[in-house]
C-alpha atoms as a PDB file:
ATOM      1  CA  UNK A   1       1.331   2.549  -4.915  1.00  0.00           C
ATOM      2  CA  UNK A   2       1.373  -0.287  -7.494  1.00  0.00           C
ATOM      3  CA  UNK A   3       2.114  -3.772  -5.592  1.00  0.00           C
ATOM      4  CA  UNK A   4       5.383  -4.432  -8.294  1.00  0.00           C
ATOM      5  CA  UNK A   5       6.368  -1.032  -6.467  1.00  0.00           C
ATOM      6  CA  UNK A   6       5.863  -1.791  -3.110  1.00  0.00           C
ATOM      7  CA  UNK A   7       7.349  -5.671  -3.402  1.00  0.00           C
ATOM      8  CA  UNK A   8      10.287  -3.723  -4.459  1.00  0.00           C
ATOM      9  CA  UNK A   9      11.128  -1.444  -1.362  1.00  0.00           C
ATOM     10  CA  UNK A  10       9.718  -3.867   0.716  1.00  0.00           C
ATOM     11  CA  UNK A  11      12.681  -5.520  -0.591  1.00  0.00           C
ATOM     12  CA  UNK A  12      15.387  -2.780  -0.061  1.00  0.00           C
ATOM     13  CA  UNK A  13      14.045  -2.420   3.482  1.00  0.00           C
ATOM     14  CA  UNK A  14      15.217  -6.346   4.420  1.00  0.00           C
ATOM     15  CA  UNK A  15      18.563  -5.142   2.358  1.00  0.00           C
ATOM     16  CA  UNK A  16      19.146  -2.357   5.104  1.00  0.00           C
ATOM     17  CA  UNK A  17      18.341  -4.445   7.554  1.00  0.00           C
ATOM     18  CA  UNK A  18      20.863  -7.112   6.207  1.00  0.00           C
ATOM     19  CA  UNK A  19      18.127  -9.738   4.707  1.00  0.00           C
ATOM     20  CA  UNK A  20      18.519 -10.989   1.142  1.00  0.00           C
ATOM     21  CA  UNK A  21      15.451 -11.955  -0.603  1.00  0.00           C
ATOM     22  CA  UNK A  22      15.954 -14.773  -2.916  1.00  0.00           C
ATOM     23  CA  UNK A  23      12.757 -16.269  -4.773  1.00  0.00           C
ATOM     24  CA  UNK A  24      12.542 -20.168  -5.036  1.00  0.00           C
ATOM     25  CA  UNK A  25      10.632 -22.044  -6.705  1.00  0.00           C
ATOM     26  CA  UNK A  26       9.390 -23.784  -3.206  1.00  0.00           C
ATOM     27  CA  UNK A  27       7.113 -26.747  -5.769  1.00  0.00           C
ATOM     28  CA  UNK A  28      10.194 -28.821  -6.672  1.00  0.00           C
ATOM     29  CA  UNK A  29      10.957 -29.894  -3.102  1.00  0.00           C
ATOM     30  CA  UNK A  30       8.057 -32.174  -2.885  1.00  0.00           C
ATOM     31  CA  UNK A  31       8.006 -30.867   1.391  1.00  0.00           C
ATOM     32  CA  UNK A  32       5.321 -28.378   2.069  1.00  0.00           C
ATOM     33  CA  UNK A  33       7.600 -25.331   2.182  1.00  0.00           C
ATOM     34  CA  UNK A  34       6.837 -21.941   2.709  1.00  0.00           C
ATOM     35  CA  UNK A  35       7.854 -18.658   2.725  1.00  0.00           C
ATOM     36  CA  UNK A  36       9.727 -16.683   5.554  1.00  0.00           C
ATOM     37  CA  UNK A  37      13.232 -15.878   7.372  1.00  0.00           C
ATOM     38  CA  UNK A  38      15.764 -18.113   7.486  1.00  0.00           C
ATOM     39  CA  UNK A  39      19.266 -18.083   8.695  1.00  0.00           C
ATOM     40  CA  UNK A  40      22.132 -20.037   6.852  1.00  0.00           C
ATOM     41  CA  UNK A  41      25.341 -19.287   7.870  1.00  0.00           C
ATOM     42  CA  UNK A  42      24.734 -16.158   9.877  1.00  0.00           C
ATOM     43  CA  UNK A  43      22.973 -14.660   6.782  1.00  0.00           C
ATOM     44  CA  UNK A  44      19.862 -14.499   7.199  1.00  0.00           C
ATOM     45  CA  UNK A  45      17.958 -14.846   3.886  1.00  0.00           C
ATOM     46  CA  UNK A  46      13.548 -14.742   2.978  1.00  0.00           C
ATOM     47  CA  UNK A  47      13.369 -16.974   0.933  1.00  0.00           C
ATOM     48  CA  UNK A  48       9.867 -16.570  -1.266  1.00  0.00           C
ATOM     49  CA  UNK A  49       7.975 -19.067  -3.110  1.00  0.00           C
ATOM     50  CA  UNK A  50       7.855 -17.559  -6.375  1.00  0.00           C
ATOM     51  CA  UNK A  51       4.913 -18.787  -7.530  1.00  0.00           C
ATOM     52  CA  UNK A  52       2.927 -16.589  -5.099  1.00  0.00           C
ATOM     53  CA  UNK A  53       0.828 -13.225  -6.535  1.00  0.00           C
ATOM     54  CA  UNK A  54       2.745  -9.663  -6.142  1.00  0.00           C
ATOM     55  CA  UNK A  55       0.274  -8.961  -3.523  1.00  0.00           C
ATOM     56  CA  UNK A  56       0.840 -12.458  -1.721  1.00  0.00           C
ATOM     57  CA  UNK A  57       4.432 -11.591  -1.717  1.00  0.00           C
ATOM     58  CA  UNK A  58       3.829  -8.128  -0.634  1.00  0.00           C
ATOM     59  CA  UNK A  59       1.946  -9.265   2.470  1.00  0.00           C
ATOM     60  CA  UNK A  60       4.113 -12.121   3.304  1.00  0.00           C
ATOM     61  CA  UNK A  61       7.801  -9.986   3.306  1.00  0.00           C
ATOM     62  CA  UNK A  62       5.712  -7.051   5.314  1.00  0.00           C
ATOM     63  CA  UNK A  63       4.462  -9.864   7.731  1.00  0.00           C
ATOM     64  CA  UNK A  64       8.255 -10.521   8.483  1.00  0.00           C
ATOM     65  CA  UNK A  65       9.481  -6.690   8.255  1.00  0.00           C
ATOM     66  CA  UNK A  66       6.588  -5.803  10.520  1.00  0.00           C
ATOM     67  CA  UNK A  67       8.651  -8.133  13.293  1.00  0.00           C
ATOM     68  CA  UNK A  68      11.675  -6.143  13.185  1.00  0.00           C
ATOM     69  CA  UNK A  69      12.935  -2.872  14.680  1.00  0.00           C
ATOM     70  CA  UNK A  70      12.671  -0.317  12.117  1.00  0.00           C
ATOM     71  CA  UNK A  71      13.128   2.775  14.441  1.00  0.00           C
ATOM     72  CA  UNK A  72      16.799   3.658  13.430  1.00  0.00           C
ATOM     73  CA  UNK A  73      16.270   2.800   9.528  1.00  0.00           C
ATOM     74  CA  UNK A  74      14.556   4.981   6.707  1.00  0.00           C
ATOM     75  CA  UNK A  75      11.343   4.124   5.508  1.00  0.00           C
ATOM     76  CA  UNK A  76       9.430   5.823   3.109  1.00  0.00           C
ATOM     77  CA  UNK A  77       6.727   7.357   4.211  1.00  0.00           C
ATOM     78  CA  UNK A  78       3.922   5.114   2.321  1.00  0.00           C
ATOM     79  CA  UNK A  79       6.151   1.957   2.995  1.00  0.00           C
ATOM     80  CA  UNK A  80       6.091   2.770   7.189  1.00  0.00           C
ATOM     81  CA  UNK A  81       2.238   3.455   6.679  1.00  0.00           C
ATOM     82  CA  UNK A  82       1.487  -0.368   5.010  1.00  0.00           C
ATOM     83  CA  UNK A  83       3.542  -1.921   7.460  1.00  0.00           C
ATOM     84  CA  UNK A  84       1.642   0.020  10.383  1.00  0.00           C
ATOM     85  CA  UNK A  85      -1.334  -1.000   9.549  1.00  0.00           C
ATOM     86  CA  UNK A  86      -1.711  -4.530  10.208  1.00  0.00           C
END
């Protein structure tokens, strides 16, 4: 599977499991920032530096997804088998 692909259901997995991605551009802040789970307002949100590489991004939201409890949600079969392997 192409990473552009797999960034992208890696990305409708956190919306089933109620996590917005939103890409920032994490370089204007002048604080060393980076990427991962946050919760504003009892949202929680990933926000992703946007500069990163599609396969930086890829292995940085599965790093997070990996943490959660994915028994009772659908997961493709080739999306389950990245995230197992670790």
């Amino acid at each position: 599977m192409k990473p552009t692909h797999l960034y992208q259901h890696l990305k409708e997995l956190a919306v089933k499991l109620d996590i917005s991605v939103a890409e920032q551009n994490m370089r204007v802040t002048g604080i060393n920032a980076k990427s991962g789970l946050c919760i504003v307002k009892d949202q929680k949100i990933f926000i992703m530096d946007k500069h990163l590489t599609v396969r930086e991004k890829v292995q940085t939201l599965a790093d997070c997804l990996r943490s959660l409890p994915l028994d009772n949600i659908y997961v493709m079969p080739a999306i389950r088998k990245y995230l197992d392997r670790s």
